[in-house]
Protein backbone atom coordinates (compact mmCIF):
# COMPACT_ATOMS: atom_id res chain seq x y z
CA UNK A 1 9.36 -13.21 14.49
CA UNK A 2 7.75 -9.43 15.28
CA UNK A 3 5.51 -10.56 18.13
CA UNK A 4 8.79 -12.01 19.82
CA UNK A 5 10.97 -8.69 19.13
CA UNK A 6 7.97 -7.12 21.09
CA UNK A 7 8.73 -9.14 24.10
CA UNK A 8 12.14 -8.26 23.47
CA UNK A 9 11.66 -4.58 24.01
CA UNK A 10 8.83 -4.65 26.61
CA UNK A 11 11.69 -6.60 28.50
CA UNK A 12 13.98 -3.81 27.47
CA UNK A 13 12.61 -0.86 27.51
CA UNK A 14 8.60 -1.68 29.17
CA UNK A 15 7.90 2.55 29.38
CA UNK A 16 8.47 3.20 25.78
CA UNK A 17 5.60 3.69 23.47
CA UNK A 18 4.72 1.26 21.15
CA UNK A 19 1.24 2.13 19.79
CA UNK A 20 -0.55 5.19 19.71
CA UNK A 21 -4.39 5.90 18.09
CA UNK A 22 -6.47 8.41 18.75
CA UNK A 23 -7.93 7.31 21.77
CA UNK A 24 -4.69 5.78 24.03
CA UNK A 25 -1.02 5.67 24.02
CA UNK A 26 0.14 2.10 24.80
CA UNK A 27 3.79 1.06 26.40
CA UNK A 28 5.57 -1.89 25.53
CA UNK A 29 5.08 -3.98 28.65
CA UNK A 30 1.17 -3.52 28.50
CA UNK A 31 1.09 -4.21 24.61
CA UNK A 32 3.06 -7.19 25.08
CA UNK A 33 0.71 -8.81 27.86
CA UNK A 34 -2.37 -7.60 26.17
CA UNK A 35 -1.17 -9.41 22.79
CA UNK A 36 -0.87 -12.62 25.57
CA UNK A 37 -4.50 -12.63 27.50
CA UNK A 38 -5.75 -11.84 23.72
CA UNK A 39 -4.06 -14.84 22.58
CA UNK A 40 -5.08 -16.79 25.61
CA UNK A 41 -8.68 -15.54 25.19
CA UNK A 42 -8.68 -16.62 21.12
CA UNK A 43 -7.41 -20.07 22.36
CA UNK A 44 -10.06 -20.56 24.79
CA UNK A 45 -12.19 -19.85 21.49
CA UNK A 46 -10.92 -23.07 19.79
CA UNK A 47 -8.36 -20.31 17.50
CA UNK A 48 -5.06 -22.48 16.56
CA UNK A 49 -3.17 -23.53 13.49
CA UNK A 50 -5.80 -26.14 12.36
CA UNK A 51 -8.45 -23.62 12.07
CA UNK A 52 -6.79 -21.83 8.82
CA UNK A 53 -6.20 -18.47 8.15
CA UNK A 54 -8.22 -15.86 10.20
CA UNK A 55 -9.28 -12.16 9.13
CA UNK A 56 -9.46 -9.41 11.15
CA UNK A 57 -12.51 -7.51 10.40
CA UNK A 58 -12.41 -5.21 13.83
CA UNK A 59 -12.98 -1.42 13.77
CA UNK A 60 -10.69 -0.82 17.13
CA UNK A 61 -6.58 0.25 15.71
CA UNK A 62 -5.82 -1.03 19.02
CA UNK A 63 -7.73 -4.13 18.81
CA UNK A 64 -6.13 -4.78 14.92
CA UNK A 65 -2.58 -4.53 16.48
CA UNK A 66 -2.94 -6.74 19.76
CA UNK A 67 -5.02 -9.44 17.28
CA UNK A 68 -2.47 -9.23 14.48
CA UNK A 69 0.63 -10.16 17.56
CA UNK A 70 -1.81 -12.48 19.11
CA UNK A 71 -2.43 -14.53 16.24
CA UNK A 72 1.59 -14.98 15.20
CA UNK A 73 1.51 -15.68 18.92
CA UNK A 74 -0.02 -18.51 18.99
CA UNK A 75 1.24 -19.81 15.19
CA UNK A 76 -2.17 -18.83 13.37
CA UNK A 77 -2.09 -17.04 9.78
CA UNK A 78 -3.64 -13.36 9.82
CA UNK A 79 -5.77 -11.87 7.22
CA UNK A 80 -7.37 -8.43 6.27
CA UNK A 81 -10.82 -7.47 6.74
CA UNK A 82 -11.59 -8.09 2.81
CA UNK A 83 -10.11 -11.69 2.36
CA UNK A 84 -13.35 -13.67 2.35
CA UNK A 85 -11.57 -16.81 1.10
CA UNK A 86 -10.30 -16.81 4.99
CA UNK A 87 -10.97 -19.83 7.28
CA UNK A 88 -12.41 -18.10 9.76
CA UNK A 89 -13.56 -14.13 10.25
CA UNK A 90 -12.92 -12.33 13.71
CA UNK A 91 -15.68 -9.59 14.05
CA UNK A 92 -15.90 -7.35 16.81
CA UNK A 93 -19.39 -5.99 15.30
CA UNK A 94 -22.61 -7.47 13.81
CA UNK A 95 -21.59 -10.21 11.44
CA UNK A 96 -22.99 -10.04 7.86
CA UNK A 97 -25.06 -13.56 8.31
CA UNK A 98 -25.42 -15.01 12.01
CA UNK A 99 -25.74 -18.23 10.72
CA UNK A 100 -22.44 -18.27 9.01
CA UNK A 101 -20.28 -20.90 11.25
CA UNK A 102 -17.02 -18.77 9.89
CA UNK A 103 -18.29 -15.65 11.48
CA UNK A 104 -16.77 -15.35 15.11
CA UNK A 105 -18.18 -11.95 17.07
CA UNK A 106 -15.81 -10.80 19.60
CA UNK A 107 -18.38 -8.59 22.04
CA UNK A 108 -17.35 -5.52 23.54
CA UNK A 109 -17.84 -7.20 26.92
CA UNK A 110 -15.95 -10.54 25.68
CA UNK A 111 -12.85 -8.16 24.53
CA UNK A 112 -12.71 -6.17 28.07
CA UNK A 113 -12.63 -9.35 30.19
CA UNK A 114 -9.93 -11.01 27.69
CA UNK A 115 -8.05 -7.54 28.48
CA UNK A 116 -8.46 -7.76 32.05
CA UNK A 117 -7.64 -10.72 32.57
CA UNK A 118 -4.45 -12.40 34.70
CA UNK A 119 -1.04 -12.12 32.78
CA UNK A 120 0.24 -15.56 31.54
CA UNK A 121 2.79 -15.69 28.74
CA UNK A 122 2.32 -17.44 26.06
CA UNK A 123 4.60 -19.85 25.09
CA UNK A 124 7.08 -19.33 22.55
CA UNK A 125 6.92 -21.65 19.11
CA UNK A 126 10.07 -23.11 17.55
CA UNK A 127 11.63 -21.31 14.95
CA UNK A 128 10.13 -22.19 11.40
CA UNK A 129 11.49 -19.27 8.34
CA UNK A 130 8.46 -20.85 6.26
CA UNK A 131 5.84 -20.56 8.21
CA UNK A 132 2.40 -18.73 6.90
CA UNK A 133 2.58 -15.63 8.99
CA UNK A 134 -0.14 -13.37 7.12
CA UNK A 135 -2.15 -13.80 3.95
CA UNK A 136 -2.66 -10.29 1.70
CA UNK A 137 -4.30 -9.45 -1.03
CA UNK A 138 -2.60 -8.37 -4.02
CA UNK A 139 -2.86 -4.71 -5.09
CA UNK A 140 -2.28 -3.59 -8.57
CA UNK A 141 -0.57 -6.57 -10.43
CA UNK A 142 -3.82 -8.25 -11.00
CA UNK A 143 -7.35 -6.88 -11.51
CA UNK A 144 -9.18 -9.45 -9.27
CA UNK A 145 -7.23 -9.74 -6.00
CA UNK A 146 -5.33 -12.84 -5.51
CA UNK A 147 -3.68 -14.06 -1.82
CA UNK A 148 -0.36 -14.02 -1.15
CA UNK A 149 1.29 -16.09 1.65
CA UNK A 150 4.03 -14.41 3.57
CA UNK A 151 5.89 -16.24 5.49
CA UNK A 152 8.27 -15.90 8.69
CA UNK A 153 11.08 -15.36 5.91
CA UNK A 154 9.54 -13.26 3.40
CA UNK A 155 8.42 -11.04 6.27
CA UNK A 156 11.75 -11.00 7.99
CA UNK A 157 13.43 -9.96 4.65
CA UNK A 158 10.93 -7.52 3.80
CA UNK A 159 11.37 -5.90 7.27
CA UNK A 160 15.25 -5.94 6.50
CA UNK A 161 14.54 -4.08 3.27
CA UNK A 162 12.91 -1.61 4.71
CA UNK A 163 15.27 -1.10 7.99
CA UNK A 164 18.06 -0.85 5.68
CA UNK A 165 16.63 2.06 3.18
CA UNK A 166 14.03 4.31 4.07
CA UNK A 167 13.53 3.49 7.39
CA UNK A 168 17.14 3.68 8.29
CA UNK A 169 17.79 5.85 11.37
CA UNK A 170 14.68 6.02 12.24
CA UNK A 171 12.85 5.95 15.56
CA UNK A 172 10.33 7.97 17.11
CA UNK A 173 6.69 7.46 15.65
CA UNK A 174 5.44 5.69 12.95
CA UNK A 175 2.72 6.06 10.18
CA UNK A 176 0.90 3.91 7.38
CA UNK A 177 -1.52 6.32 6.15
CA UNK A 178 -2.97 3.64 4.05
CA UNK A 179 -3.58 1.61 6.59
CA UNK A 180 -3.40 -2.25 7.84
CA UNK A 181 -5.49 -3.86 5.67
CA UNK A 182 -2.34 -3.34 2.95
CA UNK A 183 0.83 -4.59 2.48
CA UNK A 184 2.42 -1.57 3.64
CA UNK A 185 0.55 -1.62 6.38
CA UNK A 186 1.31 -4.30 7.93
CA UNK A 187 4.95 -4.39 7.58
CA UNK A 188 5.41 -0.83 8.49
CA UNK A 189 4.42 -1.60 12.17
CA UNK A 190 6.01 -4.76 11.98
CA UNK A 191 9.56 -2.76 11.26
CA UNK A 192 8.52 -0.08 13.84
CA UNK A 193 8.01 -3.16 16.61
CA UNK A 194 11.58 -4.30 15.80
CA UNK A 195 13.49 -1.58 16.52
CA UNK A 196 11.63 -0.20 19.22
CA UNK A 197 9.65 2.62 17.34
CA UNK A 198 6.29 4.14 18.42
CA UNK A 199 3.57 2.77 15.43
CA UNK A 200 0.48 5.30 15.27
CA UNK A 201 -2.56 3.78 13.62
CA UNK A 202 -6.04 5.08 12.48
CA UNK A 203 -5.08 8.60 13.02
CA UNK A 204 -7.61 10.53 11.15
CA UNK A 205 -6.24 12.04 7.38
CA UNK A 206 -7.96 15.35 8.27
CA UNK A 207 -6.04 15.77 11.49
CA UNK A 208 -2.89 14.18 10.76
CA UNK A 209 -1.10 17.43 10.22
CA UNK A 210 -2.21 18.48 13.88
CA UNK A 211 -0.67 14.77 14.90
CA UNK A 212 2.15 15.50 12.71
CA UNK A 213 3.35 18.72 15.08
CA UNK A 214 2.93 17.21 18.63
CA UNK A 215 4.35 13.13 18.16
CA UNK A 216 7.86 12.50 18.46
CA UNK A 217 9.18 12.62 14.53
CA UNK A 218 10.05 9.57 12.72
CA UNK A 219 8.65 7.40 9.57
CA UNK A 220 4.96 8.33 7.67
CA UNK A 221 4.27 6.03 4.39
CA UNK A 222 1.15 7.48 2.23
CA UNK A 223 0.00 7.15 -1.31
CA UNK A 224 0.50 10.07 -3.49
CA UNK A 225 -3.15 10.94 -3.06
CA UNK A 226 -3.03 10.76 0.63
CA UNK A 227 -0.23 13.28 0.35
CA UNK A 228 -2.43 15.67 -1.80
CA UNK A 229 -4.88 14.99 0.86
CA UNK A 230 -2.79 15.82 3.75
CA UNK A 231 -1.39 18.99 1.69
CA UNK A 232 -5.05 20.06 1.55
CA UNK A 233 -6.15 19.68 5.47
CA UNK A 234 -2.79 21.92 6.42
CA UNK A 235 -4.21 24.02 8.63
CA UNK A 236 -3.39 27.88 8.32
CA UNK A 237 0.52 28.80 9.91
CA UNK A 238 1.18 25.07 9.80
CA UNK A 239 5.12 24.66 10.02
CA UNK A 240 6.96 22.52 8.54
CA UNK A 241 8.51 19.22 10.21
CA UNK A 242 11.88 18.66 8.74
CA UNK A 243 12.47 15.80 11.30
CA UNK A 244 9.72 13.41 9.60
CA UNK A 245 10.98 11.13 6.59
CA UNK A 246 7.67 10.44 4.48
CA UNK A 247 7.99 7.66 2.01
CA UNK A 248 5.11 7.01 -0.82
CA UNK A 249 4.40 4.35 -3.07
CA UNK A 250 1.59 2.45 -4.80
CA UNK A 251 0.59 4.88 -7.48
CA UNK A 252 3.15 7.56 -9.72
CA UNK A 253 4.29 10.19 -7.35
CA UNK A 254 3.79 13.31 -9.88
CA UNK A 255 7.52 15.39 -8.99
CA UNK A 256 4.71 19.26 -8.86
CA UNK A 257 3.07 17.55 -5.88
CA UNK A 258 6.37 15.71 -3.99
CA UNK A 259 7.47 19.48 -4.81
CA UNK A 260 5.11 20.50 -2.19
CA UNK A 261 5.57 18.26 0.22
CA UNK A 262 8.91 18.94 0.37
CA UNK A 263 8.40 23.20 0.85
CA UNK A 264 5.13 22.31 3.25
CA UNK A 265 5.84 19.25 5.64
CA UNK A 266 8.94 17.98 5.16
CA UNK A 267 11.91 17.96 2.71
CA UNK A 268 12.22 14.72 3.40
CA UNK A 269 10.83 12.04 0.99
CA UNK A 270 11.39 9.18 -0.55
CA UNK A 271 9.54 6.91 -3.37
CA UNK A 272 9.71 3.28 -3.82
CA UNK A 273 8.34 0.64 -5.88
CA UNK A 274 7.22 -3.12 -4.71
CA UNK A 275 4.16 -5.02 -4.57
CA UNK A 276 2.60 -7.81 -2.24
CA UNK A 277 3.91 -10.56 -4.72
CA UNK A 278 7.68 -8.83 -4.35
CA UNK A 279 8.20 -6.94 -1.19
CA UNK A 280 10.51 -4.12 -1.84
CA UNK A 281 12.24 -4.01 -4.73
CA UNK A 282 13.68 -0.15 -5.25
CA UNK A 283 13.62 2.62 -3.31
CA UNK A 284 15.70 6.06 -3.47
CA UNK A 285 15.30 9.86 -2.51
CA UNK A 286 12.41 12.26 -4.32
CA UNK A 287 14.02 15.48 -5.44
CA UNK A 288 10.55 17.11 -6.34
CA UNK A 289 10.41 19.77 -9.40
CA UNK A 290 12.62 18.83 -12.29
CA UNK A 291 12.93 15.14 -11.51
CA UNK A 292 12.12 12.24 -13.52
CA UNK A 293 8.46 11.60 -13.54
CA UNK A 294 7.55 8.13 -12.23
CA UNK A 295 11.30 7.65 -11.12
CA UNK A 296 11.86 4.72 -8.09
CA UNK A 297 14.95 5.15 -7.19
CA UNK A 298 17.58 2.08 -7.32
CA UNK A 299 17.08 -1.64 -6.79
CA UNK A 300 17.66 -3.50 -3.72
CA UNK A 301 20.89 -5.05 -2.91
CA UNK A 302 20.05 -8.73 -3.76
CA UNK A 303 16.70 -7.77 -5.60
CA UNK A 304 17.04 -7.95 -9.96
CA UNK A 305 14.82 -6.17 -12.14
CA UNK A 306 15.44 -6.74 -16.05
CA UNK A 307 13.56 -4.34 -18.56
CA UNK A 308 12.65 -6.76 -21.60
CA UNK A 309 11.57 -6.28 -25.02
CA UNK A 310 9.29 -7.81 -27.29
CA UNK A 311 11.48 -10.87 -27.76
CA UNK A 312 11.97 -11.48 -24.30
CA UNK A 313 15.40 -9.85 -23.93
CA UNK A 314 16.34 -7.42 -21.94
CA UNK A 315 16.90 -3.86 -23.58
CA UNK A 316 19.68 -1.31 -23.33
CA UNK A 317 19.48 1.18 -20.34
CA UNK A 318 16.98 4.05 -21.45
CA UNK A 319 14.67 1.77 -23.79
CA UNK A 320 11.22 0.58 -22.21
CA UNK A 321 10.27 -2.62 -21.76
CA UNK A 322 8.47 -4.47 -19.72
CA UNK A 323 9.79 -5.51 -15.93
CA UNK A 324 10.56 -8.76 -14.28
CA UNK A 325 11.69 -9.17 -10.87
CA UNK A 326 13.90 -11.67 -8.68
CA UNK A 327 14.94 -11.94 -5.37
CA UNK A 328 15.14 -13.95 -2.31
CA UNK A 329 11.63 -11.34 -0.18
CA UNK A 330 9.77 -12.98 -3.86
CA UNK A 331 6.42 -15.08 -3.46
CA UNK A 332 6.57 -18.03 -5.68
CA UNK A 333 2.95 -17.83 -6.49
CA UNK A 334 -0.72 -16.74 -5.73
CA UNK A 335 -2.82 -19.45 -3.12
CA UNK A 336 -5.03 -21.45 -4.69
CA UNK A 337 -4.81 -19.69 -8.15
CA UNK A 338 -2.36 -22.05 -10.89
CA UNK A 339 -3.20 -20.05 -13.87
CA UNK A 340 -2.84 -17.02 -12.47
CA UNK A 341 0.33 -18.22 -11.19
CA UNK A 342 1.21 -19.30 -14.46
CA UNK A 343 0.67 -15.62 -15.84
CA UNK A 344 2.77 -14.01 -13.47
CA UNK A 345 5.38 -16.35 -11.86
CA UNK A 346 7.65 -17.27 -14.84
CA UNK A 347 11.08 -19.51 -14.57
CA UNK A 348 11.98 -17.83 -11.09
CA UNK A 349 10.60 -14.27 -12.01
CA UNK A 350 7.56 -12.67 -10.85
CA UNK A 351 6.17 -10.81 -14.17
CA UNK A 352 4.36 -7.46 -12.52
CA UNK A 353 2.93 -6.26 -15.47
CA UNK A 354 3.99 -2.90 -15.26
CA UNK A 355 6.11 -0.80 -17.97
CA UNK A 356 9.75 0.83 -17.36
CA UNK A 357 12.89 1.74 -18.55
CA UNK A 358 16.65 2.63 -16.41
CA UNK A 359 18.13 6.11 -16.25
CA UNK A 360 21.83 6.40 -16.99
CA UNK A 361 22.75 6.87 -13.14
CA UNK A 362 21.22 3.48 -12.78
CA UNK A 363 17.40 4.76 -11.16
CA UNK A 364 14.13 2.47 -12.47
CA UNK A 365 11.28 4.55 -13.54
CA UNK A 366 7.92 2.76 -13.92
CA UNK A 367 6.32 4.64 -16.81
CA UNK A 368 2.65 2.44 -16.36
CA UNK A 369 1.05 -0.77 -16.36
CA UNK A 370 0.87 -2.45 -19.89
CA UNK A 371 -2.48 -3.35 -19.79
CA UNK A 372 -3.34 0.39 -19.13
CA UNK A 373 -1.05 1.94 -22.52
CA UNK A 374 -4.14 2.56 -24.78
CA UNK A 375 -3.45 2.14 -28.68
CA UNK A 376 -5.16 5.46 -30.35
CA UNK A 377 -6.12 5.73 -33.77
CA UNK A 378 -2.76 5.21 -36.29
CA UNK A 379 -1.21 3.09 -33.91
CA UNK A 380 -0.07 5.32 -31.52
CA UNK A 381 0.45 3.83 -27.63
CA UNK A 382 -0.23 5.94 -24.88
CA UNK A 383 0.39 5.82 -21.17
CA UNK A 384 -2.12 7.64 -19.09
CA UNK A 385 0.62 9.29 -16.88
CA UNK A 386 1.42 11.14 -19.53
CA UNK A 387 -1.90 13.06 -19.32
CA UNK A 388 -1.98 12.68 -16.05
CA UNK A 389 0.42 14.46 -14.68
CA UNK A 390 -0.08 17.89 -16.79
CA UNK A 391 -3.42 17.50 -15.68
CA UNK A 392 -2.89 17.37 -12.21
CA UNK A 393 -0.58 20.56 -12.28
CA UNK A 394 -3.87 22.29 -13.47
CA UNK A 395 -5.50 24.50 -10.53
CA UNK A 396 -8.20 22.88 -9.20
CA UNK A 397 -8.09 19.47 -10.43
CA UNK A 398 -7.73 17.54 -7.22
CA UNK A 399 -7.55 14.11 -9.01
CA UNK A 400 -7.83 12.54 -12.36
CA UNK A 401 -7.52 9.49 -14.31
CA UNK A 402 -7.18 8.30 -17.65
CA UNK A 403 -8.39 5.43 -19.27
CA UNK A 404 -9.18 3.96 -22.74
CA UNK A 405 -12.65 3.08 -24.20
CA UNK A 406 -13.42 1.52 -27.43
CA UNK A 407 -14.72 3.03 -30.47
CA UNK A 408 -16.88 1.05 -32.80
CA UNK A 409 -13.50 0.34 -35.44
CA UNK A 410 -11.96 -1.08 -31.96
CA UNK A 411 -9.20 1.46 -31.51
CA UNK A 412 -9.11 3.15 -27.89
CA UNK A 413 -10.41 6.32 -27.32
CA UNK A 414 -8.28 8.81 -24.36
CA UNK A 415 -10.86 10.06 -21.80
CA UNK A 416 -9.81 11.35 -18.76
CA UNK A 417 -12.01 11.18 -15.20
CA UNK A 418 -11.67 14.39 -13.58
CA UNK A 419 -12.41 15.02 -9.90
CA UNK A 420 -12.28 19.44 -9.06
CA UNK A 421 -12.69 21.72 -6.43
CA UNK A 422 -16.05 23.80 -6.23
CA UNK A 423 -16.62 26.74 -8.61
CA UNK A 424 -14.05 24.87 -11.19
CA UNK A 425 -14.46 26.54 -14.70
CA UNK A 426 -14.07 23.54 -16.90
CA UNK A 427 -12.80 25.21 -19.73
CA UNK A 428 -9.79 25.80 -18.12
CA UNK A 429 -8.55 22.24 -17.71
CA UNK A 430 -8.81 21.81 -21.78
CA UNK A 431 -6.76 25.41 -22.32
CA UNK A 432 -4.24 24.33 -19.93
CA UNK A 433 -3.44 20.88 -21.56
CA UNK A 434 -3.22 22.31 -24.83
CA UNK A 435 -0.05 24.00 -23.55
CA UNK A 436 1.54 20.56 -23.39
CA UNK A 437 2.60 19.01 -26.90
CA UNK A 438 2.47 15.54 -27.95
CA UNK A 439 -0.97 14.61 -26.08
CA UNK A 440 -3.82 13.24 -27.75
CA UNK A 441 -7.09 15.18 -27.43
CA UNK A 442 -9.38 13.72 -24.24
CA UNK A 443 -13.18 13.34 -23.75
CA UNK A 444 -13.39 14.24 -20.02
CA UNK A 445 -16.14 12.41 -17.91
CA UNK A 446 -16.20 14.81 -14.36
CA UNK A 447 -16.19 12.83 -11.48
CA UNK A 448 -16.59 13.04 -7.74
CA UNK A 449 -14.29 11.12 -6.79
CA UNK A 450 -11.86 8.78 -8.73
CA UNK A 451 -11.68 4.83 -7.73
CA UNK A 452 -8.77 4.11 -6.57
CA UNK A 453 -8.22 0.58 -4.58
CA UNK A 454 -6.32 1.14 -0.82
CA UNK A 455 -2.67 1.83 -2.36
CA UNK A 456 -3.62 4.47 -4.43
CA UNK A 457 -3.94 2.44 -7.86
CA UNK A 458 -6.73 3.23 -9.99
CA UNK A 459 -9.48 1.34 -11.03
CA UNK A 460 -9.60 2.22 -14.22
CA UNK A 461 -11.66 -0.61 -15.37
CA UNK A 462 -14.39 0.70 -13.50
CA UNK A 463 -14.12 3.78 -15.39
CA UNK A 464 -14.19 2.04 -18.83
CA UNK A 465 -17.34 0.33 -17.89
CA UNK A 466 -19.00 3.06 -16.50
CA UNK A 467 -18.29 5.49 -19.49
CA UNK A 468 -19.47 2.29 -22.04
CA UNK A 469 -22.43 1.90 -19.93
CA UNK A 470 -23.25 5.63 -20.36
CA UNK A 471 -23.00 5.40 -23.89
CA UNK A 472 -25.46 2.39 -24.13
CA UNK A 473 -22.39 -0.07 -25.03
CA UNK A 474 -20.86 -3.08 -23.05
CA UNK A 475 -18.08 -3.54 -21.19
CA UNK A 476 -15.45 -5.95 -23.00
């Protein structure tokens, strides 16, 4: 398991970085022994196995990383900070209720004695592929969050995945923009611990470029927004770092904006497509201007994804459909949850909900969720990528969404949430989609920000319901 492939290399290679935050660089040897008096200290708590699954709700990166190890350590299921169906709650702040007997506060002074103290290794646990290693929270698939158990096996397949595409080659330093509360995450560190890699974690968005120049390249994963972000806070005469691989996922990766990351950071870049339910299921390079929107590269060796039809069976390459998905790095169903189980986990497929079709070279491209394709007026279906992406080439948009709401005969209505710089003359974004044929004409609501969950997905359900609620209706 990761927290033993740490040992490993703090045996191997002790001097070697292994994480790195704003505030301290930390070698291998002292990660590994402060993952065991962390451990230690949890035990002394009364943390083991029979006490459930535990969250991490701590604000130190340091502290996440050490407690993440610490927990597989000693054979205990990790959380994120957000999983409130969680045993028990690790808090190195002010809990929400003191009285709440699954609140446990980790002072400041209690975490700097468990640091200090004597060195004792913890023991090692017996090998067992299907044990619960780390709960998430599903992103994207579902519109309430559901947990998802991953286990020693889904993790170490997941980590193969990723070692064996993207990440292959790589050393140096390591970055999950979106950070550990995700699935991506936590398995990019994971990966980065089992080869030896630096993993850099809570690095500010608005600095990262400055980070970006001075660590020792290697692996960044970000959301497309995060990369608009980052492409925003380059400061002036920033170079670009050819030596970086950046890989995105979580959201469609508009080709105009991997276009620029390409010229300004890095040509470097890849896109894939997974989810907490799947692990990695495709993954390829991003060739930027005059690619295929929403491509994803090509399934994983092992990993099956069937586009189907109405009837259930799957269409000829270039038709959409809608996308199942089977391999051996699959969940076989949500904890706690049978019906929405049920929904999604179907005769040994997982059922994502999401809308795609193959390219003739074999390349998936997701074209959008199906609960999201809005049927207009004469029975028209829409995806919102499609106005999406034009509208996101428009100067001065720096995000947008769009989503369907109801009109009173109960056909869907395309309004589009727009987020823009200062000084942005509206009129402009309505001119510059007319140039683009074939899209049905919006009602904008302007925005200052769009809600987007931690990968990058939008909320658009919170959009509907604000919009109805502006309009005196109700949300369905």
């Amino acid at each position: 398991m990761f927290d033993a492939r740490i040992r490993d290399h703090a045996r191997w290679n002790p001097r070697a970085l292994a994480v790195i935050t704003p505030r301290e660089r930390v070698t291998y040897a002292r990660f590994d022994s402060d993952i065991d008096r962390f451990g230690t200290a949890l035990a002394a708590l009364g943390v083991h196995p029979g006490r459930g699954v535990v969250s991490l709700r701590l604000a130190s990166p340091y502290l996440i990383c050490v407690a993440t190890a610490a927990l597989a350590r000693l054979g205990v299921a990790s959380a994120p900070r957000d999983d409130d169906a969680a045993d028990l709650h690790l808090v190195d702040g002010q809990p929400a209720s003191t009285d709440d007997p699954r609140m446990l506060r980790l002072s400041p002074a209690w975490v700097t004695e468990a640091l200090a103290a004597p060195h004792t290794p913890l023991p090692r646990l017996p090998a067992d592929p299907g044990r619960v290693v780390r709960v998430n929270l599903s992103s994207g698939t579902t519109r309430v969050p559901r947990r998802v158990a991953l286990t020693a096996a889904r993790i170490d397949g997941a980590n193969t995945a990723q070692l064996c595409s993207f990440a292959a080659g790589r050393l140096g330093t390591w970055l999950a923009i979106p950070g550990p509360d995700t699935a991506a995450g936590f398995v990019l560190p994971v990966s980065a611990w089992s080869v030896g890699a630096a993993y850099a974690g809570g690095l500010p968005l608005e600095t990262l470029a400055e980070w970006l120049e001075v660590l020792e390249p290697g692996l960044v994963c970000a959301t497309p927004l995060q990369l608009r972000q980052l492409l925003a806070f380059l400061p002036p005469g920033y170079r670009p770092q050819p030596r970086w691989r950046f890989w995105t996922g979580g959201a469609a990766a508009p080709p105009a904006l991997i276009q620029q990351v390409r010229l300004r950071i890095t040509p470097d870049v890849w896109i894939n497509y997974g989810s907490t339910e799947a692990s990695l299921n495709s993954v390829g390079p991003a060739f930027g201007e005059g690619d295929v929107p929403g491509q994803v590269g090509h399934p994983f060796t092992g990993c099956e994804i069937e586009v189907l039809g109405p009837d259930g069976v799957p269409v000829p390459a270039g038709d959409t459909g809608e996308i199942r998905i089977r391999s051996d790095r699959m969940s076989t169903g949500y904890i706690d949850d049978p019906d929405a189980t049920a929904r999604r986990f179907r005769d040994g497929w997982f059922h994502p909900g999401d809308l795609g079709r193959y390219l003739p070279d074999g390349r998936l491209v997701i074209e959008g969720r199906v609960d999201d394709r809005m049927n207009l007026a004469g029975g028209f279906k829409f995806m919102p990528e499609r106005i999406e992406v034009p509208a996101l080439a428009c100067p001065g948009v720096t995000d947008c969404a769009a989503f369907a709401v109801p009109d009173p005969q109960g056909f869907d209505q395309c309004w589009l949430a727009v987020a823009a710089a200062p000084g942005f003359d509206r009129e402009t974004l309505a001119a510059h989609l007319a140039n683009y044929p074939g899209l049905p004409p919006p009602r904008f609501a302007w925005v200052d920000e769009v809600p987007r969950n931690a990968m990058g997905k939008v909320e658009r359900a919170k959009l509907r319901d604000a919009v109805l609620a502006a309009l005196g209706g109700t949300p369905a």
